[in-house]
N, C-alpha and C. Protein backbone atom coordinates (compact mmCIF):
# COMPACT_ATOMS: atom_id res chain seq x y z
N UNK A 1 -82.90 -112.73 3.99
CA UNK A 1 -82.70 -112.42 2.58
C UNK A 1 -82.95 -110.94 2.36
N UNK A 2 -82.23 -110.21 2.03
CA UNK A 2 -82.42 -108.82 1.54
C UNK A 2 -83.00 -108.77 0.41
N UNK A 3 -83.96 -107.49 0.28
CA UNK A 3 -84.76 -107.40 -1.07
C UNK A 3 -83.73 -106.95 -2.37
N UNK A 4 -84.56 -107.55 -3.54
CA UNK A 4 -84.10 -106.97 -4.42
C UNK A 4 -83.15 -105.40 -4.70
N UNK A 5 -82.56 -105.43 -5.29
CA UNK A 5 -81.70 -103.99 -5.79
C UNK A 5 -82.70 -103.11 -6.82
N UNK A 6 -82.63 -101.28 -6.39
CA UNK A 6 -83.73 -101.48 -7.40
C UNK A 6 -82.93 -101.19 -8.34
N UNK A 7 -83.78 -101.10 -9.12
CA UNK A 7 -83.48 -101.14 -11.00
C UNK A 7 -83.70 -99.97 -11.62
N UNK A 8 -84.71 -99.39 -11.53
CA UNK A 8 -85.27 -98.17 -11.60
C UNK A 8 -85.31 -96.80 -10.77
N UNK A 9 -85.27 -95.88 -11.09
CA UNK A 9 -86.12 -94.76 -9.99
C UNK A 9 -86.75 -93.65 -11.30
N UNK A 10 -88.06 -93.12 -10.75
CA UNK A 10 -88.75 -91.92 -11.63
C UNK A 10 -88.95 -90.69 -10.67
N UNK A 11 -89.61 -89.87 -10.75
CA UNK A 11 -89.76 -88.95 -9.87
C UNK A 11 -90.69 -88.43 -11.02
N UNK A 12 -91.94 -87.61 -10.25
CA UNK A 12 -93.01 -86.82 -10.86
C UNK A 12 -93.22 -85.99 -10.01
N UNK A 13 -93.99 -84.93 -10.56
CA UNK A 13 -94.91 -83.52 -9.84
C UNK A 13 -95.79 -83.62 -10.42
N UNK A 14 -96.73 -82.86 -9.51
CA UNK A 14 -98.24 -82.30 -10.24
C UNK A 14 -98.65 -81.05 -8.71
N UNK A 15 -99.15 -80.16 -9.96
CA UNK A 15 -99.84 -79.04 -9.18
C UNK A 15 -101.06 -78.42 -9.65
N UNK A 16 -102.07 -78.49 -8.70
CA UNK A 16 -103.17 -77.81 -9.11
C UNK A 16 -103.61 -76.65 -8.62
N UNK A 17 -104.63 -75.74 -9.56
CA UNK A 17 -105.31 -74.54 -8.49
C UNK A 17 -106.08 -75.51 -7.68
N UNK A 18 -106.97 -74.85 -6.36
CA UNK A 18 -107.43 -75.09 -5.19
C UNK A 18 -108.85 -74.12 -5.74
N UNK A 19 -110.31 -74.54 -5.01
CA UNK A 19 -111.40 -73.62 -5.84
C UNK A 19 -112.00 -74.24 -4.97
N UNK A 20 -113.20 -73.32 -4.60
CA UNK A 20 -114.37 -74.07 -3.24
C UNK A 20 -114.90 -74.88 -4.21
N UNK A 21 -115.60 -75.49 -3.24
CA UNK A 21 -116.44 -76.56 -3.45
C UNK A 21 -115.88 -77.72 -4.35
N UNK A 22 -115.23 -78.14 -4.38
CA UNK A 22 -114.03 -79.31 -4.87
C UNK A 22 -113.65 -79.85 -4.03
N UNK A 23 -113.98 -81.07 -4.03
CA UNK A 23 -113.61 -82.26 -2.80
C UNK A 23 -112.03 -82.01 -2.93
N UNK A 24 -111.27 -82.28 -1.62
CA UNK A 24 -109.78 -82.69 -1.38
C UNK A 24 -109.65 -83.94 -1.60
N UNK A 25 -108.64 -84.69 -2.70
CA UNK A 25 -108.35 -86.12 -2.04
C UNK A 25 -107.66 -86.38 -2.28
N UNK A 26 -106.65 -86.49 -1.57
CA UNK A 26 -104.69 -87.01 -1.36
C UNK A 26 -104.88 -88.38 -1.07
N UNK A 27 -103.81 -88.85 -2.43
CA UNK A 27 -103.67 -90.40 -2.15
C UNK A 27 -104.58 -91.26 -2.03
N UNK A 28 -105.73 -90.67 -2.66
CA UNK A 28 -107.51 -91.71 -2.75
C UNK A 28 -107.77 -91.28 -0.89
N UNK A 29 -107.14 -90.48 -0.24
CA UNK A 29 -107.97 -90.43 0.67
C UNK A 29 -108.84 -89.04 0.97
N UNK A 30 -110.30 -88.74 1.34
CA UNK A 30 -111.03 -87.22 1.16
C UNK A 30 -110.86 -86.58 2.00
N UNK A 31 -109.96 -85.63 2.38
CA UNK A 31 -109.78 -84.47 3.59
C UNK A 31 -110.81 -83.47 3.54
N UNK A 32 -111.45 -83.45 4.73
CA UNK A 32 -112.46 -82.26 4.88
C UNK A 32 -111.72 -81.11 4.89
N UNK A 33 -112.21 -80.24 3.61
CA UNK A 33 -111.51 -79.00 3.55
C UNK A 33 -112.43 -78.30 2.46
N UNK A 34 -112.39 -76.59 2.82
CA UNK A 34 -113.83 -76.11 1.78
C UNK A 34 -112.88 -75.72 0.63
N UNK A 35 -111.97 -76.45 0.10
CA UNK A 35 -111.28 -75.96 -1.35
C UNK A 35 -110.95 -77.61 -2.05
N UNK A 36 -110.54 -77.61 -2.91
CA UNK A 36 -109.88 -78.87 -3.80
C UNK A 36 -109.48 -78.53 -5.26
N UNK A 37 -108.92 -79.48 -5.59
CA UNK A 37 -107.99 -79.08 -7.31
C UNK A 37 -108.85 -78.73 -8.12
N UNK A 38 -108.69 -78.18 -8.94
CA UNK A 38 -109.30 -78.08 -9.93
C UNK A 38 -108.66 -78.86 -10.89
N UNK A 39 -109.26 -79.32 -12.04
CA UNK A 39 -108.50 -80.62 -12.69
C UNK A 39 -109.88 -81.50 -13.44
N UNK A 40 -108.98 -81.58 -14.48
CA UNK A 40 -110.24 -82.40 -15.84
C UNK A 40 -110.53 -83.97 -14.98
N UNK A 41 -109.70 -84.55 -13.50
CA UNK A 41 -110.13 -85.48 -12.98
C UNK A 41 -110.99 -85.33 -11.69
N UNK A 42 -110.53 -86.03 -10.67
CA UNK A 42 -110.75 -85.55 -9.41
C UNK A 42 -109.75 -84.77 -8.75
N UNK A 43 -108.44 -84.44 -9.74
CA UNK A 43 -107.40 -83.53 -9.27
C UNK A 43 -106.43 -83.87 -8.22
N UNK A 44 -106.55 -85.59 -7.87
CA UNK A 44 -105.41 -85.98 -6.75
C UNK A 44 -104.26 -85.82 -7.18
N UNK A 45 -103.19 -84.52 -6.31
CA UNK A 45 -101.93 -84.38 -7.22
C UNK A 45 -100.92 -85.55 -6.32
N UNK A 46 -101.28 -86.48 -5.13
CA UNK A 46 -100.61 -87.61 -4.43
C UNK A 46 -100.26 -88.18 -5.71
N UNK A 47 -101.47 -89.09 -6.08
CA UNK A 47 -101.74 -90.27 -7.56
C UNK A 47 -101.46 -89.41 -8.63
N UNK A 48 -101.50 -88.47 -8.97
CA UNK A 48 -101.04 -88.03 -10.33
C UNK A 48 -99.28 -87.85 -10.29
N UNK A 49 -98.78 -87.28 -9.32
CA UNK A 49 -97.33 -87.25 -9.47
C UNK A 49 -96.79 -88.57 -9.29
N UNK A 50 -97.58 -89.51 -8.15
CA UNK A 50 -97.17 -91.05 -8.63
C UNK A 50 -97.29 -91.91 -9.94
N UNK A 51 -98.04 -91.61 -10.25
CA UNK A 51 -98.10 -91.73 -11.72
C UNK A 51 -97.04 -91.65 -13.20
N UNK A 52 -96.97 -90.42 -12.93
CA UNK A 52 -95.68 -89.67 -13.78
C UNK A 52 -94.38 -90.04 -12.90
N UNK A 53 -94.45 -90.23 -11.79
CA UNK A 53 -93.12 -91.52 -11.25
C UNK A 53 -93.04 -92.57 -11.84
N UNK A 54 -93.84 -93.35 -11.70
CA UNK A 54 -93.98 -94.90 -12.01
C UNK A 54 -93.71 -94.61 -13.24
N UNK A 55 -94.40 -93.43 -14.43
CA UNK A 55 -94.00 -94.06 -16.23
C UNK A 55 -92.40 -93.75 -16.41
N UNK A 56 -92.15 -92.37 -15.48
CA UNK A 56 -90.89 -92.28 -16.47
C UNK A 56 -89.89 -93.02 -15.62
N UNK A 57 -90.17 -94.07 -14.31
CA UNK A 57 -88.61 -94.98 -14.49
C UNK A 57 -88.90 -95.92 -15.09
N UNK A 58 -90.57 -96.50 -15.36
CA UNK A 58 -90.51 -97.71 -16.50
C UNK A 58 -90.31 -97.13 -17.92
N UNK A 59 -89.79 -95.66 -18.21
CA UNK A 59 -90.04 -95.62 -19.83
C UNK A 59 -91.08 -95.39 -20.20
N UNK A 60 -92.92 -95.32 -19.64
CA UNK A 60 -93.59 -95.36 -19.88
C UNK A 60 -93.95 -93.79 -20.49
N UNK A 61 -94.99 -93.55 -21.25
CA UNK A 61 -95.84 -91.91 -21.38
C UNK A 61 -96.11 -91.57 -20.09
N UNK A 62 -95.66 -89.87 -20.39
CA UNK A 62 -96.20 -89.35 -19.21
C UNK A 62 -97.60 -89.45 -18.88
N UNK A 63 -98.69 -88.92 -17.89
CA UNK A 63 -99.53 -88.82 -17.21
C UNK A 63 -100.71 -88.04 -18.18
N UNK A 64 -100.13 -87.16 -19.03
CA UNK A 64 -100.74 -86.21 -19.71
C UNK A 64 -101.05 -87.15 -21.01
N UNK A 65 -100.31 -88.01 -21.63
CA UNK A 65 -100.35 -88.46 -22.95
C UNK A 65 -101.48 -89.88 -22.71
N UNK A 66 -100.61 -90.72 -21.56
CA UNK A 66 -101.83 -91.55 -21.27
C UNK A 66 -103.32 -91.74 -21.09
N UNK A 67 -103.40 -90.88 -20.02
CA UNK A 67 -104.85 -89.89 -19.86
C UNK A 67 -105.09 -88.10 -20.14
N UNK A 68 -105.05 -87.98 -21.57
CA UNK A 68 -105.62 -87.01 -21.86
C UNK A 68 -106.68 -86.30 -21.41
N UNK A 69 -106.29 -84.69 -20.64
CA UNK A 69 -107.38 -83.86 -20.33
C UNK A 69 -108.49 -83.61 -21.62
N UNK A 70 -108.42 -83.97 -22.99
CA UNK A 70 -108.98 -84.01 -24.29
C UNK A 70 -110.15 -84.86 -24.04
N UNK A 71 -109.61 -86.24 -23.32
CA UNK A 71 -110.64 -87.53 -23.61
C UNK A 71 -111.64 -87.03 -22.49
N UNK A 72 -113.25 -87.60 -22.59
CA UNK A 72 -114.19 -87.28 -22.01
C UNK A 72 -114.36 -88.37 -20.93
N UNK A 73 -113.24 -89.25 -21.46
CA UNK A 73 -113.80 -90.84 -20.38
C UNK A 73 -113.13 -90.65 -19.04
N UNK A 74 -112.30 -89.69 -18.75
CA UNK A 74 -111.40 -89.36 -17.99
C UNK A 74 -111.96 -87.81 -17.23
N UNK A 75 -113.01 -87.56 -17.59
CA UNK A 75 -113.62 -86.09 -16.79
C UNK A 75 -114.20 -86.72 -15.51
N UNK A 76 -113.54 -86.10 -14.44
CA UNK A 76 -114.03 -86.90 -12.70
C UNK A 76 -113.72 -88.18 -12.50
N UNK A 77 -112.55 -88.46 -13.39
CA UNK A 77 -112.04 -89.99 -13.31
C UNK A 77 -111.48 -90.12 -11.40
N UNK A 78 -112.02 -90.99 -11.15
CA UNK A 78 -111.04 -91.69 -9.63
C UNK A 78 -109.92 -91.48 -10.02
N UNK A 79 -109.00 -91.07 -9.87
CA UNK A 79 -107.61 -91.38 -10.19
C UNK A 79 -106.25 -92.28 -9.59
N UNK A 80 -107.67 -93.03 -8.52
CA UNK A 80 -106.95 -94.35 -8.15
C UNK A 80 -107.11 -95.70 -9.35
N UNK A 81 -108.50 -95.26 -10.55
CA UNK A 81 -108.44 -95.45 -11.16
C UNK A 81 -107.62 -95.55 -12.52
N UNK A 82 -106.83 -94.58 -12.15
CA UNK A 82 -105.80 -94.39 -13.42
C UNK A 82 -104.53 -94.77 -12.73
N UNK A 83 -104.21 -95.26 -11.70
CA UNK A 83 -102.88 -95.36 -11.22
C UNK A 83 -102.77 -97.19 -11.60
N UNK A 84 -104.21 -97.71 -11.13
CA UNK A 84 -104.71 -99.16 -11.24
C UNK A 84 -104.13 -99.36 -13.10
N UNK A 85 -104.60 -98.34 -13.81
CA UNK A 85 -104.42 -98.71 -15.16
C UNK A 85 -102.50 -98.80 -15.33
N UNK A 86 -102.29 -97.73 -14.98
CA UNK A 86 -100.30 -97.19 -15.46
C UNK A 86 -100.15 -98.79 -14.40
N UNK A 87 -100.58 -99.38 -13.21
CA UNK A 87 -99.60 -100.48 -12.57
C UNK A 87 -100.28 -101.73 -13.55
N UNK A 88 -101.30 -101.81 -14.65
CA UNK A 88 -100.78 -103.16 -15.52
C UNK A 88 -100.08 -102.79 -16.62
N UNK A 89 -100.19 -101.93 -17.06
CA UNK A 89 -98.97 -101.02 -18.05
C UNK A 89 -97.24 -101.99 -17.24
N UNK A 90 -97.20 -101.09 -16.60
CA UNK A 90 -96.10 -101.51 -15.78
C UNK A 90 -95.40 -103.27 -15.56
N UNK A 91 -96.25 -103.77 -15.59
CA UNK A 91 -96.34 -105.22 -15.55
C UNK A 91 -95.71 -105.82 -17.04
N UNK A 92 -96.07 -105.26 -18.13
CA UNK A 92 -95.44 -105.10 -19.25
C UNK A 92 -93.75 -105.28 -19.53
N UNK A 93 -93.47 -103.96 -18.74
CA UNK A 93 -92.05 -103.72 -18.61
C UNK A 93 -91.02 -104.65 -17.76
N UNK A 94 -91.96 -105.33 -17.21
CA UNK A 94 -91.31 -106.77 -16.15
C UNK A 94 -90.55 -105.81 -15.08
N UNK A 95 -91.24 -104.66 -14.19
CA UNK A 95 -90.94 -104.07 -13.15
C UNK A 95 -91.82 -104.38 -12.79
N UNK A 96 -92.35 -103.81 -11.03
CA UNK A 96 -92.86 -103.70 -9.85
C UNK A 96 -92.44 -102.49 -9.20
N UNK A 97 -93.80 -101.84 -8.07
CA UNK A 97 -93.23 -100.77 -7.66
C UNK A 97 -92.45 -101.05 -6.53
N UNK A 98 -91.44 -100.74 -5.46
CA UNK A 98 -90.86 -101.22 -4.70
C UNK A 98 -90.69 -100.57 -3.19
N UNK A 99 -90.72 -98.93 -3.74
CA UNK A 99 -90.58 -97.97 -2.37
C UNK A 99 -90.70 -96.76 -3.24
N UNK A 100 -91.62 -95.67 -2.70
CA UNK A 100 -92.49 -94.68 -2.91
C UNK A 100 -91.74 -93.27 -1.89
N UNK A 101 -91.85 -92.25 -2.67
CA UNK A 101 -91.05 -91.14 -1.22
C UNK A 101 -92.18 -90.36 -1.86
N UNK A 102 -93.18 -89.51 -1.43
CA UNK A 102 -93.92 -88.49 -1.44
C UNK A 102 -94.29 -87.25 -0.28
N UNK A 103 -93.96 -86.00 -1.01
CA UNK A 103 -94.23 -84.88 -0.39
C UNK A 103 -95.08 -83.99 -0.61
N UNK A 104 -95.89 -83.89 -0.07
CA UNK A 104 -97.21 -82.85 -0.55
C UNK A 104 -97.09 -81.66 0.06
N UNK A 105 -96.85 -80.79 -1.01
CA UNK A 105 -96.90 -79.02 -0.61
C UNK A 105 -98.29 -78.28 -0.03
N UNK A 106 -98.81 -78.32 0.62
CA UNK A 106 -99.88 -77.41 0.97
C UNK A 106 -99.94 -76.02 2.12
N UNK A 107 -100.16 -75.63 2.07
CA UNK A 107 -100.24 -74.22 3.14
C UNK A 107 -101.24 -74.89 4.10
N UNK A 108 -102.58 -74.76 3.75
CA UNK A 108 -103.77 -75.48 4.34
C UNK A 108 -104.04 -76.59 3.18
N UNK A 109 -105.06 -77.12 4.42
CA UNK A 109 -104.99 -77.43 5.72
C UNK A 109 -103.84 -78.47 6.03
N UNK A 110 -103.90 -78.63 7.26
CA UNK A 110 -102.57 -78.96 7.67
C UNK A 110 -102.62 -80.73 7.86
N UNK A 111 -101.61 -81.42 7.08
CA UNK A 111 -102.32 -83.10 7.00
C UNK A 111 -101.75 -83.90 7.65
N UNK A 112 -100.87 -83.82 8.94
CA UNK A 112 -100.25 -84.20 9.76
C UNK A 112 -101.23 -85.45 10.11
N UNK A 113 -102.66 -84.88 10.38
CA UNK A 113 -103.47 -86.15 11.22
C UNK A 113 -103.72 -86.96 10.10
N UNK A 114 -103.41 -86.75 8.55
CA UNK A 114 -104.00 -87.24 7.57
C UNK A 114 -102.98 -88.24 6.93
N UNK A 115 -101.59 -88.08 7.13
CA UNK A 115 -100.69 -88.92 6.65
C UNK A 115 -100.40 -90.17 6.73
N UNK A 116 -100.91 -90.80 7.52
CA UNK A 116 -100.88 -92.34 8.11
C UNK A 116 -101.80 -93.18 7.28
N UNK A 117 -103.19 -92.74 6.96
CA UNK A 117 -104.40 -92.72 6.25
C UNK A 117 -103.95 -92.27 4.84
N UNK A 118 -103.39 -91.74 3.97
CA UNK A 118 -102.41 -91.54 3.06
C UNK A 118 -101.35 -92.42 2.44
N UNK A 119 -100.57 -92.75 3.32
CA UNK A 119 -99.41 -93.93 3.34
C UNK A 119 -100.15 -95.10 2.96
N UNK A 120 -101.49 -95.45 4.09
CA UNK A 120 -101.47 -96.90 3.99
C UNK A 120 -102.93 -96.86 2.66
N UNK A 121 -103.89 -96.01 2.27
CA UNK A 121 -104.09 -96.15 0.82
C UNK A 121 -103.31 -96.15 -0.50
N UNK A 122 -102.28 -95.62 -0.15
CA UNK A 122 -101.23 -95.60 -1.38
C UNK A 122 -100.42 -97.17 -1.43
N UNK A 123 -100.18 -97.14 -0.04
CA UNK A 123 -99.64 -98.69 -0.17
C UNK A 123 -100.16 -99.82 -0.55
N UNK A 124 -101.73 -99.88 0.12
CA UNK A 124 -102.49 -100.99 -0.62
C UNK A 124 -103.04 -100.64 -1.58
N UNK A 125 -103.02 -99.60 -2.21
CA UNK A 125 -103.26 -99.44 -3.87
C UNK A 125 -101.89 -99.65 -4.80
N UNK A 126 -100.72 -99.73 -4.00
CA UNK A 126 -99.73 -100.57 -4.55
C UNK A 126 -99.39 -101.44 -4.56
N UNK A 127 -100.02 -102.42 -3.81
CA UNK A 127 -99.77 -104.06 -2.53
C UNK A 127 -98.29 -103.90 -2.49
N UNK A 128 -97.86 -102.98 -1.72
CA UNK A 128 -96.50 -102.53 -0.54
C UNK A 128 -96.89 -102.78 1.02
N UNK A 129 -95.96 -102.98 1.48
CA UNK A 129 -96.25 -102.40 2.84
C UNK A 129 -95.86 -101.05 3.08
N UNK A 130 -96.78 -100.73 4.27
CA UNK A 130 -96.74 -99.45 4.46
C UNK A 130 -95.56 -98.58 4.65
N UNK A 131 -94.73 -99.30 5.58
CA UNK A 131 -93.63 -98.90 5.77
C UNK A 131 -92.45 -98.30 4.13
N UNK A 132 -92.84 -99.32 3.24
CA UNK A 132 -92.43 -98.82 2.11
C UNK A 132 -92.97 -97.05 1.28
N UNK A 133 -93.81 -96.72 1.96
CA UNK A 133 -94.42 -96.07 1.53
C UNK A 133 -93.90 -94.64 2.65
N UNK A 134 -93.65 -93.08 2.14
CA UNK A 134 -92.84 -92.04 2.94
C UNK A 134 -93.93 -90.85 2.70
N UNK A 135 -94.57 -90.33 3.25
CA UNK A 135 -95.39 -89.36 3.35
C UNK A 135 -95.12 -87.91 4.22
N UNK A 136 -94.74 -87.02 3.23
CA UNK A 136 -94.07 -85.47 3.95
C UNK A 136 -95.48 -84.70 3.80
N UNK A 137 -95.04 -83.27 4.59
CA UNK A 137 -96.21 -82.78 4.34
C UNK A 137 -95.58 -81.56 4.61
N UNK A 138 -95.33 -80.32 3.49
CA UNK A 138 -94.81 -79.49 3.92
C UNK A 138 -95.45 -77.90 3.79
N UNK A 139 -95.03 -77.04 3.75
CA UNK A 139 -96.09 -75.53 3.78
C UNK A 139 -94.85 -75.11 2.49
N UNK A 140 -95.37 -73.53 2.05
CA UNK A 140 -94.20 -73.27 1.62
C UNK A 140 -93.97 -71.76 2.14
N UNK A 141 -94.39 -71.88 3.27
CA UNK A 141 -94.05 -70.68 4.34
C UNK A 141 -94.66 -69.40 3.57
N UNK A 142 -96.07 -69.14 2.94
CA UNK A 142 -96.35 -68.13 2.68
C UNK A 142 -96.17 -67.84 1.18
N UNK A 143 -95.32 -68.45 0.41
CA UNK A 143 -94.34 -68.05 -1.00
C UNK A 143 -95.18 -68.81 -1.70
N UNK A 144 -95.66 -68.75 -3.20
CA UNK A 144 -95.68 -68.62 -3.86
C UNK A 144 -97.35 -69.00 -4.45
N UNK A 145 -97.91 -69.45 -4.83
CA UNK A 145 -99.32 -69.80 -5.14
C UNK A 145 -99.65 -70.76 -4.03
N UNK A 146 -99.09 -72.15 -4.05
CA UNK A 146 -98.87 -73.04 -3.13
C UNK A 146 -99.06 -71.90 -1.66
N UNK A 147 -98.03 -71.42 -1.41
CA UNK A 147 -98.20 -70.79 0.16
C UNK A 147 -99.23 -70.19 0.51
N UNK A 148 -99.67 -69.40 -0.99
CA UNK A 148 -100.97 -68.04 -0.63
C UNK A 148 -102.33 -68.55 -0.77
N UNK A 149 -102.14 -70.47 -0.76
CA UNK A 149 -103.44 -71.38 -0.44
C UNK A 149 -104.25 -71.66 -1.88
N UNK A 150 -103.40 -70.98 -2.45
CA UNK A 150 -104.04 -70.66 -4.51
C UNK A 150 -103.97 -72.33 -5.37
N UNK A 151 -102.99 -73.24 -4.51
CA UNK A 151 -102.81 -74.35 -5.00
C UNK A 151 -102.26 -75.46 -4.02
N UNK A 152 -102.16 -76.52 -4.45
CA UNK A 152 -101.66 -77.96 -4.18
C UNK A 152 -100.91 -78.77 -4.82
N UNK A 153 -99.81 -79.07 -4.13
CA UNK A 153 -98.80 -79.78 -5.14
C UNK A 153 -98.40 -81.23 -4.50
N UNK A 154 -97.74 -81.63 -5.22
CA UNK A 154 -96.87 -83.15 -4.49
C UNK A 154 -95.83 -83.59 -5.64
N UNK A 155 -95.04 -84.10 -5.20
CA UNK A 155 -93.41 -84.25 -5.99
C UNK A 155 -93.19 -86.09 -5.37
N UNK A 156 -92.96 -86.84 -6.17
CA UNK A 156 -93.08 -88.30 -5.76
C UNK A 156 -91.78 -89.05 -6.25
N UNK A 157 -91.11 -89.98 -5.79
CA UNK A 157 -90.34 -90.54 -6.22
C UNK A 157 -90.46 -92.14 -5.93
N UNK A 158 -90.21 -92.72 -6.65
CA UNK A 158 -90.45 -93.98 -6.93
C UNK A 158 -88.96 -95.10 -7.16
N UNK A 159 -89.17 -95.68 -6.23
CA UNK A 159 -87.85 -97.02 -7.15
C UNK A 159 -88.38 -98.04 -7.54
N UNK A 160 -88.33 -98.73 -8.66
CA UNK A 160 -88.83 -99.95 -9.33
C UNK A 160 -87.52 -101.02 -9.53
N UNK A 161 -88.23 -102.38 -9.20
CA UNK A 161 -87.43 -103.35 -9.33
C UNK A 161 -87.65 -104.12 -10.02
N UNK A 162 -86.95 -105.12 -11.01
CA UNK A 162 -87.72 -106.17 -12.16
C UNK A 162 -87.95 -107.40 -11.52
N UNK A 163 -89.05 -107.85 -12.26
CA UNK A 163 -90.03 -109.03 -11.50
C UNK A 163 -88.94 -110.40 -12.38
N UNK A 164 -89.75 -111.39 -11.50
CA UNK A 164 -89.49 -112.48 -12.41
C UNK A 164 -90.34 -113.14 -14.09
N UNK A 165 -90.90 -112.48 -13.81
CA UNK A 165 -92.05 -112.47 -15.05
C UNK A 165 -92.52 -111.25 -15.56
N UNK A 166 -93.08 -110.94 -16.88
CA UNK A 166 -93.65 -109.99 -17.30
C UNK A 166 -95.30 -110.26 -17.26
């Protein structure tokens, strides 16, 4: 039986500055590294650009309106915590997530050994299999904030399929 057709697709970004002493953590997972986002959360730009995937092919608010940098309940939020919230949101819309493409821009450090460990937290924080789940990891050769190590980005795309139930 072949899977469903999807129904949907969203695509999101998020980019942060980089600042010592700020934990790294891509995709809920913590890379030893002496910089991390800066950001009214824990600054994961993996889960935040998934995020802003998942609302805008369900129609949903962006990332910013949902969880306001304003609200205080959301300062050092997990932000596997907030992805948990946008997937019962989602449930609403009588979608599911289905297959995930993510690319994370970094100069340093380099996450090659880190991507596998990436994939499969994102996946079981989606209950996907892993294989559904695409993890890039690219530099931007020196150019632009991103290259000169000043920041961290990730660009995500998402296809959603409708459930049998809402």
């Amino acid at each position: 039986m072949s899977p469903p057709a999807l129904h949907r697709i969203g695509i999101g970004t998020d980019l942060h500055a980089l600042a010592p002493g700020r934990p790294l953590v891509l995709g809920g997972v913590r890379i030893p590294f002496e910089k991390g986002p800066l950001g009214h959360s824990d600054g994961d730009v993996v889960l935040h650009a998934l995020i802003d995937a998942v609302s805008g092919a369900a129609g949903m608010p962006d990332i910013g309106e949902q969880f306001p940098d304003s609200d205080p309940r959301h300062r050092d939020a997990d932000s596997r915590d907030l992805v948990r919230h946008t997937l019962h949101a989602l449930r609403t819309t009588r979608h599911r997530v289905a297959c995930v493409d993510l690319i994370i821009h970094a100069e340093k450090p380099k996450l090659s050994a880190y991507k596998d460990a990436i994939r499969r937290s994102v996946a079981e924080l989606l209950g996907l299999d892993p294989a559904r789940v695409a993890i890039k990891a690219k530099t931007n050769e020196g150019l632009d904030a991103v290259g000169r190590g000043e920041a961290i980005a990730c660009t995500a795309v998402v296809g959603l399929v409708l459930t049998d139930s809402g």
